[in-house]
PDB file of N, CA and C in Angstrom:
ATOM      1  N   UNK A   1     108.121 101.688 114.777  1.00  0.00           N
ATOM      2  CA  UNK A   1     106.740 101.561 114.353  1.00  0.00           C
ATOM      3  C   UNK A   1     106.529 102.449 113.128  1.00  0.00           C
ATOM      4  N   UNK A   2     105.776 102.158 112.330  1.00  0.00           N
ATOM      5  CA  UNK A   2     105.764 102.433 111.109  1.00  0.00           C
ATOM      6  C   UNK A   2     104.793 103.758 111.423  1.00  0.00           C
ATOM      7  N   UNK A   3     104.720 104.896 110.443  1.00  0.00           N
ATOM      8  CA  UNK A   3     103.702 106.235 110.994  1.00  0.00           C
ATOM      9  C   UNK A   3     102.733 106.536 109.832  1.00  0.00           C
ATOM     10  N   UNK A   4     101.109 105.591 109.963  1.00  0.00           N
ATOM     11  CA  UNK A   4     100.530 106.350 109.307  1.00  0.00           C
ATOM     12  C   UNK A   4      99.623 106.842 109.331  1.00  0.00           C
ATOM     13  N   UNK A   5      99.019 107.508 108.329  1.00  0.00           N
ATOM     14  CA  UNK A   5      98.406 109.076 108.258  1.00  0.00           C
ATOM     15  C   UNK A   5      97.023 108.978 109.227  1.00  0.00           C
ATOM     16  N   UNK A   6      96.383 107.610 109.282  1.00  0.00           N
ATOM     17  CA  UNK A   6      95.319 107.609 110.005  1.00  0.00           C
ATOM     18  C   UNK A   6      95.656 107.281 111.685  1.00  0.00           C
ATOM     19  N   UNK A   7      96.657 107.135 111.963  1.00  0.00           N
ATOM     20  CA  UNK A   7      97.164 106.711 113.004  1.00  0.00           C
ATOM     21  C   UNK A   7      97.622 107.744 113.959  1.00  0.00           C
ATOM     22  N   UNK A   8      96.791 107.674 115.121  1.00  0.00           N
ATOM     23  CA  UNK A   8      97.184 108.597 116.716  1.00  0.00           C
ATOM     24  C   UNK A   8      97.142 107.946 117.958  1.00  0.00           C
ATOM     25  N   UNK A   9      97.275 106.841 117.840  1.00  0.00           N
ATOM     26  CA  UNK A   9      97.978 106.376 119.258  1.00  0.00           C
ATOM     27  C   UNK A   9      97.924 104.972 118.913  1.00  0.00           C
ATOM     28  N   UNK A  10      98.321 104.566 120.106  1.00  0.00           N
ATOM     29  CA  UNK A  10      99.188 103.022 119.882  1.00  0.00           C
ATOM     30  C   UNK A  10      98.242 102.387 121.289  1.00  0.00           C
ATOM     31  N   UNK A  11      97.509 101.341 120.964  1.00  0.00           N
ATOM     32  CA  UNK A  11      96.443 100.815 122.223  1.00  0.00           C
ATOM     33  C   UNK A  11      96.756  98.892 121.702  1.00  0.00           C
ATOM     34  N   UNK A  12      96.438  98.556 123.089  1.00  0.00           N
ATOM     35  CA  UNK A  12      97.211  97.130 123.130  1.00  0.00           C
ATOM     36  C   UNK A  12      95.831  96.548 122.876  1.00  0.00           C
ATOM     37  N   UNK A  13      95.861  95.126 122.073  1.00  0.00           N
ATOM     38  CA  UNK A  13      94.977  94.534 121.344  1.00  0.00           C
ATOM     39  C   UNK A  13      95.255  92.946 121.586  1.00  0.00           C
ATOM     40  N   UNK A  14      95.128  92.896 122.889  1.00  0.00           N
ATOM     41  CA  UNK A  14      95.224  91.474 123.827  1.00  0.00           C
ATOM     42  C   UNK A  14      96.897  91.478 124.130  1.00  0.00           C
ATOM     43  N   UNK A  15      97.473  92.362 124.287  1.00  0.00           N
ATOM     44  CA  UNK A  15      98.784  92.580 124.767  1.00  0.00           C
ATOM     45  C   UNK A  15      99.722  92.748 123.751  1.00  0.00           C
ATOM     46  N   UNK A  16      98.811  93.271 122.753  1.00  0.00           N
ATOM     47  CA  UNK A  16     100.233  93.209 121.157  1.00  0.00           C
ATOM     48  C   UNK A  16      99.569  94.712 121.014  1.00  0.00           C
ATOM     49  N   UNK A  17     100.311  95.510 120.730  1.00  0.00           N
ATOM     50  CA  UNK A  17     100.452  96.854 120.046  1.00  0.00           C
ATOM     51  C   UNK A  17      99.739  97.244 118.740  1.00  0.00           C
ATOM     52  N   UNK A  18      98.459  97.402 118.462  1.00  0.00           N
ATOM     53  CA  UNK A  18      98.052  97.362 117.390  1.00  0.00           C
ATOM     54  C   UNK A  18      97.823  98.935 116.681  1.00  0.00           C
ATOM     55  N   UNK A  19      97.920  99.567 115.534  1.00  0.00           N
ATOM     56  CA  UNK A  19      97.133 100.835 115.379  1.00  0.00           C
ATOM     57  C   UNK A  19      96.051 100.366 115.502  1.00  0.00           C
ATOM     58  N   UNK A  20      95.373 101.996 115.533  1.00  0.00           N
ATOM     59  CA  UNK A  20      94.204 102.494 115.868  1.00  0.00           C
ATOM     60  C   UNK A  20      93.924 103.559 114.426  1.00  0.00           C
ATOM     61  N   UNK A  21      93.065 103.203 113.943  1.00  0.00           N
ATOM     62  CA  UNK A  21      92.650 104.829 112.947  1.00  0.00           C
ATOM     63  C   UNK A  21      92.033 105.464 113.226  1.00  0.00           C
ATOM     64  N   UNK A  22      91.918 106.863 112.563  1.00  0.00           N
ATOM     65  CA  UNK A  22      90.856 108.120 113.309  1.00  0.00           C
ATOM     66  C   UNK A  22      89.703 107.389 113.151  1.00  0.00           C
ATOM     67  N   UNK A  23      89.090 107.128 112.104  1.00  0.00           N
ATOM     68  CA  UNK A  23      87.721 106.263 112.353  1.00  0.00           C
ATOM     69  C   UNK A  23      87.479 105.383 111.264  1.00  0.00           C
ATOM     70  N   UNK A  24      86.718 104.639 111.225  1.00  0.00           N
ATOM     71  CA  UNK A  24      86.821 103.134 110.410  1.00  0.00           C
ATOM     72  C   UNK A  24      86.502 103.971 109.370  1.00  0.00           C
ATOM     73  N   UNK A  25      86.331 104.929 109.312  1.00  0.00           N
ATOM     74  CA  UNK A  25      85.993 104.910 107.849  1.00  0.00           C
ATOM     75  C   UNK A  25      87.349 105.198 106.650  1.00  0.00           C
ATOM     76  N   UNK A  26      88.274 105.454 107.487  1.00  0.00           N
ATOM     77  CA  UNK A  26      89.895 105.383 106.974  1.00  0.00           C
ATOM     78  C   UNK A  26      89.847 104.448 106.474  1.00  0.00           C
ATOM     79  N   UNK A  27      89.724 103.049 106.946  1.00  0.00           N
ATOM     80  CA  UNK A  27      90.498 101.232 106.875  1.00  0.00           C
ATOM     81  C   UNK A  27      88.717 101.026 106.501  1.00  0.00           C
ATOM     82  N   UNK A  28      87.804 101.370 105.499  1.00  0.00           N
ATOM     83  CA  UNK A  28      86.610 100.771 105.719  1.00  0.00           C
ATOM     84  C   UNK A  28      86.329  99.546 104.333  1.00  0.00           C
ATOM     85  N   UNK A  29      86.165  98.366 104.937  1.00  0.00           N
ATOM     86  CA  UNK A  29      86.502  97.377 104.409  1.00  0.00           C
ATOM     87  C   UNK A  29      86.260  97.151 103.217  1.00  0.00           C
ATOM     88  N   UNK A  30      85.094  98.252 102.426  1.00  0.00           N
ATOM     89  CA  UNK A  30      85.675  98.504 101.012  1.00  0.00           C
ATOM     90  C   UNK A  30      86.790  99.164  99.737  1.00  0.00           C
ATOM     91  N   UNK A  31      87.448 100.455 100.771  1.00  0.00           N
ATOM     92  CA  UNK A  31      87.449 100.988 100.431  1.00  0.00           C
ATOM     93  C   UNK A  31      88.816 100.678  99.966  1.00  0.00           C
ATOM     94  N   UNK A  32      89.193 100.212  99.183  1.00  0.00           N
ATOM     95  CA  UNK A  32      90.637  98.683  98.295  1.00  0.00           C
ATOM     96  C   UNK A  32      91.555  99.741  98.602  1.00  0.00           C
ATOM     97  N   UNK A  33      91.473 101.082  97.809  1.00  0.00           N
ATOM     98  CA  UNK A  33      92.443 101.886  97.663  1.00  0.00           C
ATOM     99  C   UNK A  33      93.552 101.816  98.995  1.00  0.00           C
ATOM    100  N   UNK A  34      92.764 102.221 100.284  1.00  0.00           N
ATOM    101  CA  UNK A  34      93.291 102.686 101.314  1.00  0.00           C
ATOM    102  C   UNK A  34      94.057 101.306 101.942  1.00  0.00           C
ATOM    103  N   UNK A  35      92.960  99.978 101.372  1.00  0.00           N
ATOM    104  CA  UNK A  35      93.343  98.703 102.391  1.00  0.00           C
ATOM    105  C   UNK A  35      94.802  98.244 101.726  1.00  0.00           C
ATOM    106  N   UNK A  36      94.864  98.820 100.257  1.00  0.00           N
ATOM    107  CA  UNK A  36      95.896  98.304  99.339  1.00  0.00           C
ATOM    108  C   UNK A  36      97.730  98.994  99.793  1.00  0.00           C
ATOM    109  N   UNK A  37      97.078 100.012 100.330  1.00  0.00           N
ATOM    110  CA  UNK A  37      98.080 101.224 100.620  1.00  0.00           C
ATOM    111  C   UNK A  37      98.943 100.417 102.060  1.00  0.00           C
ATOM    112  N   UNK A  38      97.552 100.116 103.055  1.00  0.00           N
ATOM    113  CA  UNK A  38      98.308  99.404 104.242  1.00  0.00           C
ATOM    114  C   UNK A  38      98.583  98.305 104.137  1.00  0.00           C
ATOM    115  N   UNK A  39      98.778  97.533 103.102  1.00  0.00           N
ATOM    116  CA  UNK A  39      99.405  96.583 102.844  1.00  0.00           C
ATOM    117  C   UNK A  39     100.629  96.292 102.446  1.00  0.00           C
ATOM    118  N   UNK A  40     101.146  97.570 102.395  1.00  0.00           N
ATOM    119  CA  UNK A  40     102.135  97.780 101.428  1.00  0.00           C
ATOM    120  C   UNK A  40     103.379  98.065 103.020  1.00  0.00           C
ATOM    121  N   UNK A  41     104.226  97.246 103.062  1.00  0.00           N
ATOM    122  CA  UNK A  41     104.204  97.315 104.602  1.00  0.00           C
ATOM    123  C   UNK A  41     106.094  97.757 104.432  1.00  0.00           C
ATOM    124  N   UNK A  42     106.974  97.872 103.472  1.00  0.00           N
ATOM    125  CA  UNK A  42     108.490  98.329 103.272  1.00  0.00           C
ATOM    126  C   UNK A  42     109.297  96.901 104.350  1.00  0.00           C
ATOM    127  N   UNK A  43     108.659  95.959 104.374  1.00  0.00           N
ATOM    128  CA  UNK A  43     109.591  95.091 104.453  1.00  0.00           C
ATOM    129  C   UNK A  43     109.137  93.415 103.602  1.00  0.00           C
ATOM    130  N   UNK A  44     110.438  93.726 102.902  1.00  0.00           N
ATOM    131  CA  UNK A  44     109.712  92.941 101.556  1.00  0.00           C
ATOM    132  C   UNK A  44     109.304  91.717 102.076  1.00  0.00           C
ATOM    133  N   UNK A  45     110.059  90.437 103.468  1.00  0.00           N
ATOM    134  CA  UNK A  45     108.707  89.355 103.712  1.00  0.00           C
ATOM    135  C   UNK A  45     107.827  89.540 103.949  1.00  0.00           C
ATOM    136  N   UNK A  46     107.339  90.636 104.740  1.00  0.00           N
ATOM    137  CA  UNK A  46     106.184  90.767 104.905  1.00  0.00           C
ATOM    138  C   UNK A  46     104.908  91.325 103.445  1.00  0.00           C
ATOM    139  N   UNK A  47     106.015  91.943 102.417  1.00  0.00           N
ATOM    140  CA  UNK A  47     105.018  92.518 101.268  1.00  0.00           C
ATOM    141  C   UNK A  47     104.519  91.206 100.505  1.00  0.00           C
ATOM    142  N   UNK A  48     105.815  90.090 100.572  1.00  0.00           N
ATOM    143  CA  UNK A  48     105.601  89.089  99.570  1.00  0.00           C
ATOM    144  C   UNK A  48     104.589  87.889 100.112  1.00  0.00           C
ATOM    145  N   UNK A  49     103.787  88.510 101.664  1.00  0.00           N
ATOM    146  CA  UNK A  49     102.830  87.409 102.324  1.00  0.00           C
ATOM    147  C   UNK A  49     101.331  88.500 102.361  1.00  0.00           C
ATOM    148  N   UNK A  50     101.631  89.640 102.155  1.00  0.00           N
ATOM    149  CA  UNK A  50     100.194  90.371 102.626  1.00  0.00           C
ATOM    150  C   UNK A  50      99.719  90.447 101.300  1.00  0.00           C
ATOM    151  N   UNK A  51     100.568  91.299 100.391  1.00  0.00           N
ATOM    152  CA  UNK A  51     100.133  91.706  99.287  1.00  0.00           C
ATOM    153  C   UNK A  51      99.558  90.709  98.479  1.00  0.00           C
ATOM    154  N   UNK A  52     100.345  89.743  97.675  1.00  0.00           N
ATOM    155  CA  UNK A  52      99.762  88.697  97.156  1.00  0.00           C
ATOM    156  C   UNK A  52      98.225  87.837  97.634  1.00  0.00           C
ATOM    157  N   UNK A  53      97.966  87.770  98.966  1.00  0.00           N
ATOM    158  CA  UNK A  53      97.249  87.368  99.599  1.00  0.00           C
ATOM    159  C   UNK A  53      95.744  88.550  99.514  1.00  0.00           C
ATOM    160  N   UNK A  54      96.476  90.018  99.681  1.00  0.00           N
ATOM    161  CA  UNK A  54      94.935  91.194  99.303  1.00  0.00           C
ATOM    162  C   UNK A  54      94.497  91.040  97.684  1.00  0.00           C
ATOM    163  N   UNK A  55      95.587  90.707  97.191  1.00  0.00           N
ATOM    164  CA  UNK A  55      95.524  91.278  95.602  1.00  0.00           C
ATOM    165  C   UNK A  55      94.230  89.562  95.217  1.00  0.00           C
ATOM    166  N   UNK A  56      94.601  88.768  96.039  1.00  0.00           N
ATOM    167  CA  UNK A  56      93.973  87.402  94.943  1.00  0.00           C
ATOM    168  C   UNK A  56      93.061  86.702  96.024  1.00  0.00           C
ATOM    169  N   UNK A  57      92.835  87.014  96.922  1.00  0.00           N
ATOM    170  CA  UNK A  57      91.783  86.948  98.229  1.00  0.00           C
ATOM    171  C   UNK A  57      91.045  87.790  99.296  1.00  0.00           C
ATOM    172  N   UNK A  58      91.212  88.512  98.915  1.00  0.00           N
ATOM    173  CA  UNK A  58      90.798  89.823  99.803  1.00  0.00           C
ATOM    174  C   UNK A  58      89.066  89.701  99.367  1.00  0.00           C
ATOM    175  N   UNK A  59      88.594  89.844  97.810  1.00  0.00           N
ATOM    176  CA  UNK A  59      87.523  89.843  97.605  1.00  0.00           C
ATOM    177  C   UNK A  59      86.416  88.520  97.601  1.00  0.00           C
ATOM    178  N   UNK A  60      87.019  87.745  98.174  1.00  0.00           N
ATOM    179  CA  UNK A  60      86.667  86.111  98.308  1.00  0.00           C
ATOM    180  C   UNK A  60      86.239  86.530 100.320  1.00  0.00           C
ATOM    181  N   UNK A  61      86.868  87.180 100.739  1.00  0.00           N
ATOM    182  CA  UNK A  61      86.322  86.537 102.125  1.00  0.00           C
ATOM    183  C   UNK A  61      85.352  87.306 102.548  1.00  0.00           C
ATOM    184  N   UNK A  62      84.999  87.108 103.931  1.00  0.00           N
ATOM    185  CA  UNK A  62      83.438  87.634 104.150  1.00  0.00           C
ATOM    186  C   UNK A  62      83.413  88.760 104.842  1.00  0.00           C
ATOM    187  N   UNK A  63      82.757  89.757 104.911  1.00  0.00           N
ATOM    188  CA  UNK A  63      82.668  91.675 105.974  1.00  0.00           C
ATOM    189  C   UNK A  63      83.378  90.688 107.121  1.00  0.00           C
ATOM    190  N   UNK A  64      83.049  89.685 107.943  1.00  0.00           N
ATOM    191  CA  UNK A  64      83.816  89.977 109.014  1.00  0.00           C
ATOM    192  C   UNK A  64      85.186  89.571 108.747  1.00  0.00           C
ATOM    193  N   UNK A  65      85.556  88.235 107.666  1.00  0.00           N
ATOM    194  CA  UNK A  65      87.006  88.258 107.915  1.00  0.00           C
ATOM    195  C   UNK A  65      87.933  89.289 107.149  1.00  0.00           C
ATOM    196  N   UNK A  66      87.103  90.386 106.483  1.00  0.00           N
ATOM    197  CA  UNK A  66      87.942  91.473 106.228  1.00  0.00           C
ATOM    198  C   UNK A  66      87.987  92.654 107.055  1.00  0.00           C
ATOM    199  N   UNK A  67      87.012  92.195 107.665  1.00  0.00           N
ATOM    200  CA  UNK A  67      87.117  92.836 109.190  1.00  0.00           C
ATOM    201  C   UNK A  67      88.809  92.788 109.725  1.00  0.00           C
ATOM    202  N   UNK A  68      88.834  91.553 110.143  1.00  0.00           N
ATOM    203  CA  UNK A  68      89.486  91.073 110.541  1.00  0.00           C
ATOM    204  C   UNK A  68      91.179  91.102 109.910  1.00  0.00           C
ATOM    205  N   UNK A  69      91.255  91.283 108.536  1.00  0.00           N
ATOM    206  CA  UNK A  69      92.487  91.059 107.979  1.00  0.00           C
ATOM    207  C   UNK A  69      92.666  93.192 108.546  1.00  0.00           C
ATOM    208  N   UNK A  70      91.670  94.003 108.328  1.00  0.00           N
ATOM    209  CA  UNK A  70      91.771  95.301 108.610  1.00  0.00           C
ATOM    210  C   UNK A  70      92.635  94.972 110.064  1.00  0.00           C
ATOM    211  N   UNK A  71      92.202  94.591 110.756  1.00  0.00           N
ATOM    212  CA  UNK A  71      92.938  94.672 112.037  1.00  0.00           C
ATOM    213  C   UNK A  71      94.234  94.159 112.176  1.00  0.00           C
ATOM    214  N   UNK A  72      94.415  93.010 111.527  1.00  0.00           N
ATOM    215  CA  UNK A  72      95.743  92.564 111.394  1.00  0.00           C
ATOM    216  C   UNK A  72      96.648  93.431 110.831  1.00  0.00           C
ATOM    217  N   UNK A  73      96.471  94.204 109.642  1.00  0.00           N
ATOM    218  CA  UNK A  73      97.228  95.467 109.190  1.00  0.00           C
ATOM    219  C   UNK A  73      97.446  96.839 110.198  1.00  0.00           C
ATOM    220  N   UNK A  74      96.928  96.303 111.046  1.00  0.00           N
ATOM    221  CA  UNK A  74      96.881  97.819 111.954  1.00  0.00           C
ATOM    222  C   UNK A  74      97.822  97.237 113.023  1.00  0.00           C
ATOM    223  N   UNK A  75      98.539  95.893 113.417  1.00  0.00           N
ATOM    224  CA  UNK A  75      99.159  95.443 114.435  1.00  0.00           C
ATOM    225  C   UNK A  75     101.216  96.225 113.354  1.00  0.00           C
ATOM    226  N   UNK A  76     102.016  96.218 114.239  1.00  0.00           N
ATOM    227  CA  UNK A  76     103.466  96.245 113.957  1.00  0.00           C
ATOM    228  C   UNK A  76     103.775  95.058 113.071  1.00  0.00           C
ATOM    229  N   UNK A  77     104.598  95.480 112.605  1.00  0.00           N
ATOM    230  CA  UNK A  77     105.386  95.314 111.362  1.00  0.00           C
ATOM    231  C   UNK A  77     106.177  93.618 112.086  1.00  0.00           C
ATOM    232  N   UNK A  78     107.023  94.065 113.466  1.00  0.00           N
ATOM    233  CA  UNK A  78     107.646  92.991 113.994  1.00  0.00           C
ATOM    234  C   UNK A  78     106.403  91.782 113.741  1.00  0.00           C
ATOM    235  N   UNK A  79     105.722  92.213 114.590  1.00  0.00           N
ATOM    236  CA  UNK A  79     105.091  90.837 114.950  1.00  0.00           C
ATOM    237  C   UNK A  79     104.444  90.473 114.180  1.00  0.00           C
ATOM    238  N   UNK A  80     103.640  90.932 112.860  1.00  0.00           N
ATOM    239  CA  UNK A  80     103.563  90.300 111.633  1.00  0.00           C
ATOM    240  C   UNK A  80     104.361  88.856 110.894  1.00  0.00           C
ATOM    241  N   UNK A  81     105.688  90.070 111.515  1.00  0.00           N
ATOM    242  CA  UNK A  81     106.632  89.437 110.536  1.00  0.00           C
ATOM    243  C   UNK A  81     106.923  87.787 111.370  1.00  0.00           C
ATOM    244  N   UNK A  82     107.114  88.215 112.932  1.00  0.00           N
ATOM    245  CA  UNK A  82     106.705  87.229 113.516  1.00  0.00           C
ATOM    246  C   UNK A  82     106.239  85.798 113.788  1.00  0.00           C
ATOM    247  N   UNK A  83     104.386  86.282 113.581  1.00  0.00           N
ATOM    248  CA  UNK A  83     103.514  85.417 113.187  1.00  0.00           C
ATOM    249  C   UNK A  83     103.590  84.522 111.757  1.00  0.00           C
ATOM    250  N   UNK A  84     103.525  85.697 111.026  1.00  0.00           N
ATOM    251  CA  UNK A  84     103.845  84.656 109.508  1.00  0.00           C
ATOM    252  C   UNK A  84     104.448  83.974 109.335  1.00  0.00           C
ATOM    253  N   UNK A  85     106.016  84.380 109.865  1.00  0.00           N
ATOM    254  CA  UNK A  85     106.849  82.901 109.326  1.00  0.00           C
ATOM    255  C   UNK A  85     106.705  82.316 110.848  1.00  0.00           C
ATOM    256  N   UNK A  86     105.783  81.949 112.021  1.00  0.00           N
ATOM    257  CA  UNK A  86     105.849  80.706 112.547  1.00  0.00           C
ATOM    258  C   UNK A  86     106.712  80.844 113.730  1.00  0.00           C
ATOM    259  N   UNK A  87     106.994  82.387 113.854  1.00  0.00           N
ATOM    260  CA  UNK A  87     107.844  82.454 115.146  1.00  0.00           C
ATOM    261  C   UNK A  87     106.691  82.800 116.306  1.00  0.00           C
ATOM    262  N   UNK A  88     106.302  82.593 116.414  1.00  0.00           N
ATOM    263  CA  UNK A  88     105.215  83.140 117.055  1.00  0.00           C
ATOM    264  C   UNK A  88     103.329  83.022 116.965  1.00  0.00           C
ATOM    265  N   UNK A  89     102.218  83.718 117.742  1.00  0.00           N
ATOM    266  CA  UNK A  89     100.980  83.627 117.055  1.00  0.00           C
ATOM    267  C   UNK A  89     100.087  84.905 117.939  1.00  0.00           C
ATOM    268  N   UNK A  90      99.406  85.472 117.519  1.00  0.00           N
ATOM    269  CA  UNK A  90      98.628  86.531 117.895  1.00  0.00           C
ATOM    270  C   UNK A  90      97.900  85.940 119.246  1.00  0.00           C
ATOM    271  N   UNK A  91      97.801  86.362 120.071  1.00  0.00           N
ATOM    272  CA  UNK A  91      96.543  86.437 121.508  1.00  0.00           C
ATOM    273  C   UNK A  91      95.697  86.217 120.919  1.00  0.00           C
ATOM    274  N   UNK A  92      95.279  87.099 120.051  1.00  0.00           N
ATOM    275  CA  UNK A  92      93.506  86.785 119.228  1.00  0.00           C
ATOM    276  C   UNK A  92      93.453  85.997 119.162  1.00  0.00           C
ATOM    277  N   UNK A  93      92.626  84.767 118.864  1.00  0.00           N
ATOM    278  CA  UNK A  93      92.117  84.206 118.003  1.00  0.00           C
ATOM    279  C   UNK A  93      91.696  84.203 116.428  1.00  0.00           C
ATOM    280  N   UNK A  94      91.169  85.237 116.475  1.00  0.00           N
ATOM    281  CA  UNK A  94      90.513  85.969 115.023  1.00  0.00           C
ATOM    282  C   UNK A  94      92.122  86.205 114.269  1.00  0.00           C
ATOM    283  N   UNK A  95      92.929  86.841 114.734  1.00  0.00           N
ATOM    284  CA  UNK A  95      93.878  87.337 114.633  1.00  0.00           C
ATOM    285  C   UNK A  95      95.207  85.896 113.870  1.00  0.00           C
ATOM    286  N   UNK A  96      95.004  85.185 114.923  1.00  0.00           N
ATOM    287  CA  UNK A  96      95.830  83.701 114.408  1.00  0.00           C
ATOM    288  C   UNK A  96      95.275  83.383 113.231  1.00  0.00           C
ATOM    289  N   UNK A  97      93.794  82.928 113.278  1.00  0.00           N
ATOM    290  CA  UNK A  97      93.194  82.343 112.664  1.00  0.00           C
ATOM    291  C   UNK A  97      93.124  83.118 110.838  1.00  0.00           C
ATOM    292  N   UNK A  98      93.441  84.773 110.696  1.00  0.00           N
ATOM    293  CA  UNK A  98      93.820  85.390 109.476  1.00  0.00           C
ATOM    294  C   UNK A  98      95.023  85.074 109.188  1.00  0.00           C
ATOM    295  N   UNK A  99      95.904  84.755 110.090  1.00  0.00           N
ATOM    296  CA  UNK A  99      97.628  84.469 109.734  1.00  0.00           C
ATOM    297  C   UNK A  99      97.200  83.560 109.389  1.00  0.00           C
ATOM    298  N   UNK A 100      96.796  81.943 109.790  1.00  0.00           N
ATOM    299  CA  UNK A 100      96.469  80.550 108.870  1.00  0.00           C
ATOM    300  C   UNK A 100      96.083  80.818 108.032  1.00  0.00           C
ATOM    301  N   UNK A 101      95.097  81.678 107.692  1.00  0.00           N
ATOM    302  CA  UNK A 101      94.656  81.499 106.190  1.00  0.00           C
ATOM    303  C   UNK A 101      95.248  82.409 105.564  1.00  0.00           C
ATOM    304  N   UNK A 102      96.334  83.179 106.122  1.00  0.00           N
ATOM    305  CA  UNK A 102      97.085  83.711 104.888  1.00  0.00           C
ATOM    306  C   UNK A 102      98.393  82.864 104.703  1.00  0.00           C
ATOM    307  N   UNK A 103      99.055  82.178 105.107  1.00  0.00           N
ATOM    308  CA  UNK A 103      99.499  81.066 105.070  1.00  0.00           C
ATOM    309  C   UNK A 103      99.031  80.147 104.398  1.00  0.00           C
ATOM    310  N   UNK A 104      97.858  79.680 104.568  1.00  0.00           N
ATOM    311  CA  UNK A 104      97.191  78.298 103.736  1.00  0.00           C
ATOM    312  C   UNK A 104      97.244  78.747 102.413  1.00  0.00           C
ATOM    313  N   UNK A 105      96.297  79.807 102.124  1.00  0.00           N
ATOM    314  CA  UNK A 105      96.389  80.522 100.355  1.00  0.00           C
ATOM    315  C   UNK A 105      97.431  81.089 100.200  1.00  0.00           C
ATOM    316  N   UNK A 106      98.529  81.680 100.245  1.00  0.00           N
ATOM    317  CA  UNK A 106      99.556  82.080  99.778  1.00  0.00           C
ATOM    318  C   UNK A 106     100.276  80.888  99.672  1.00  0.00           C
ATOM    319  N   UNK A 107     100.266  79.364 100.324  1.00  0.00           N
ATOM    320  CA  UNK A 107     100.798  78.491 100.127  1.00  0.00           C
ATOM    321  C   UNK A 107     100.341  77.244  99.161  1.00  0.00           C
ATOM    322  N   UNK A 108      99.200  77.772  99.162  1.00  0.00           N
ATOM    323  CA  UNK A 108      98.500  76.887  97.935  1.00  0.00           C
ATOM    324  C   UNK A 108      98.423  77.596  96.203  1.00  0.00           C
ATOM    325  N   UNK A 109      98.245  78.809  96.672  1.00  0.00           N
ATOM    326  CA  UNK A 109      98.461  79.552  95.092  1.00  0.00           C
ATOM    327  C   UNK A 109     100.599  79.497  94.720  1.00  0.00           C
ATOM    328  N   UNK A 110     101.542  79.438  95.570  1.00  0.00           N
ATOM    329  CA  UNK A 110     102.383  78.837  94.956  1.00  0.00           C
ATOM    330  C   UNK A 110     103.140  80.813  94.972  1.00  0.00           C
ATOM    331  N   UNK A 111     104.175  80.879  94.326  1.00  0.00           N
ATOM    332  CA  UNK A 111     104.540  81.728  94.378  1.00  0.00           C
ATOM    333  C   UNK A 111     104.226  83.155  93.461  1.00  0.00           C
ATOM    334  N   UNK A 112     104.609  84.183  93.902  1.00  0.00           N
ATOM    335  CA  UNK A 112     103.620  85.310  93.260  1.00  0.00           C
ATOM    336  C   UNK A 112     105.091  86.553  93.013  1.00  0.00           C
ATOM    337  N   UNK A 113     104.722  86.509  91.323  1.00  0.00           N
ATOM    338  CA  UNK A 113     106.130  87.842  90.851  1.00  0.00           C
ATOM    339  C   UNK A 113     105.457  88.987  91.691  1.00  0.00           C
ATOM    340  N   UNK A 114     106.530  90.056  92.199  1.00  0.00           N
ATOM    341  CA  UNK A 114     106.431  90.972  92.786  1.00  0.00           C
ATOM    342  C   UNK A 114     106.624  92.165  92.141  1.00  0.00           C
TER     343      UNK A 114
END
């Protein structure tokens, strides 16, 4: 599991392992700098599906589904990696439903230099 700075314990999020931050105001859904940082995830499929996807949609969706992409960054690295390419799909709902649409737009904008 990856260790970061806002992160003190590990609490299950419909049976998947998600972080937790000291308080939203760490991950707070404006604040790009910090959301840009946890995006940045050291395994390059996963950089070449999150990143591209914060950098050219992040400011297009709405407080809750960046709600929502916040939480998805706070789940493990595995099951990211997981979900995205199709091995798998989150318990959530909310949770699936950010993997489709990061899937749909990263697959419609086409490929992105890194």
């Amino acid at each position: 599991m990856r260790v970061l700075p806002y992160q003190v314990s590990v609490a299950q999020e419909h049976g998947k392992p998600c972080r937790k931050e000291v308080s939203h105001n760490n991950m707070d859904i404006n604040n790009k700098a910090r959301i840009h940082w946890a995006c940045r995830r050291g395994m390059r499929e996963l950089d070449i599906s999150i990143m591209p996807f914060f950098e050219h949609e992040y400011d297009t969706l709405s407080d809750a589904d960046k709600a929502v992409f916040i939480r998805l960054l706070e789940c493990d690295d595995p099951d990211l990696f997981n979900w995205l390419m199709n091995h798998g799909a989150p318990h959530d709902q909310d949770l699936q439903r950010m993997v489709s649409l990061i899937q749909t737009r990263n697959k419609a904008r086409g490929p992105v230099a890194m």
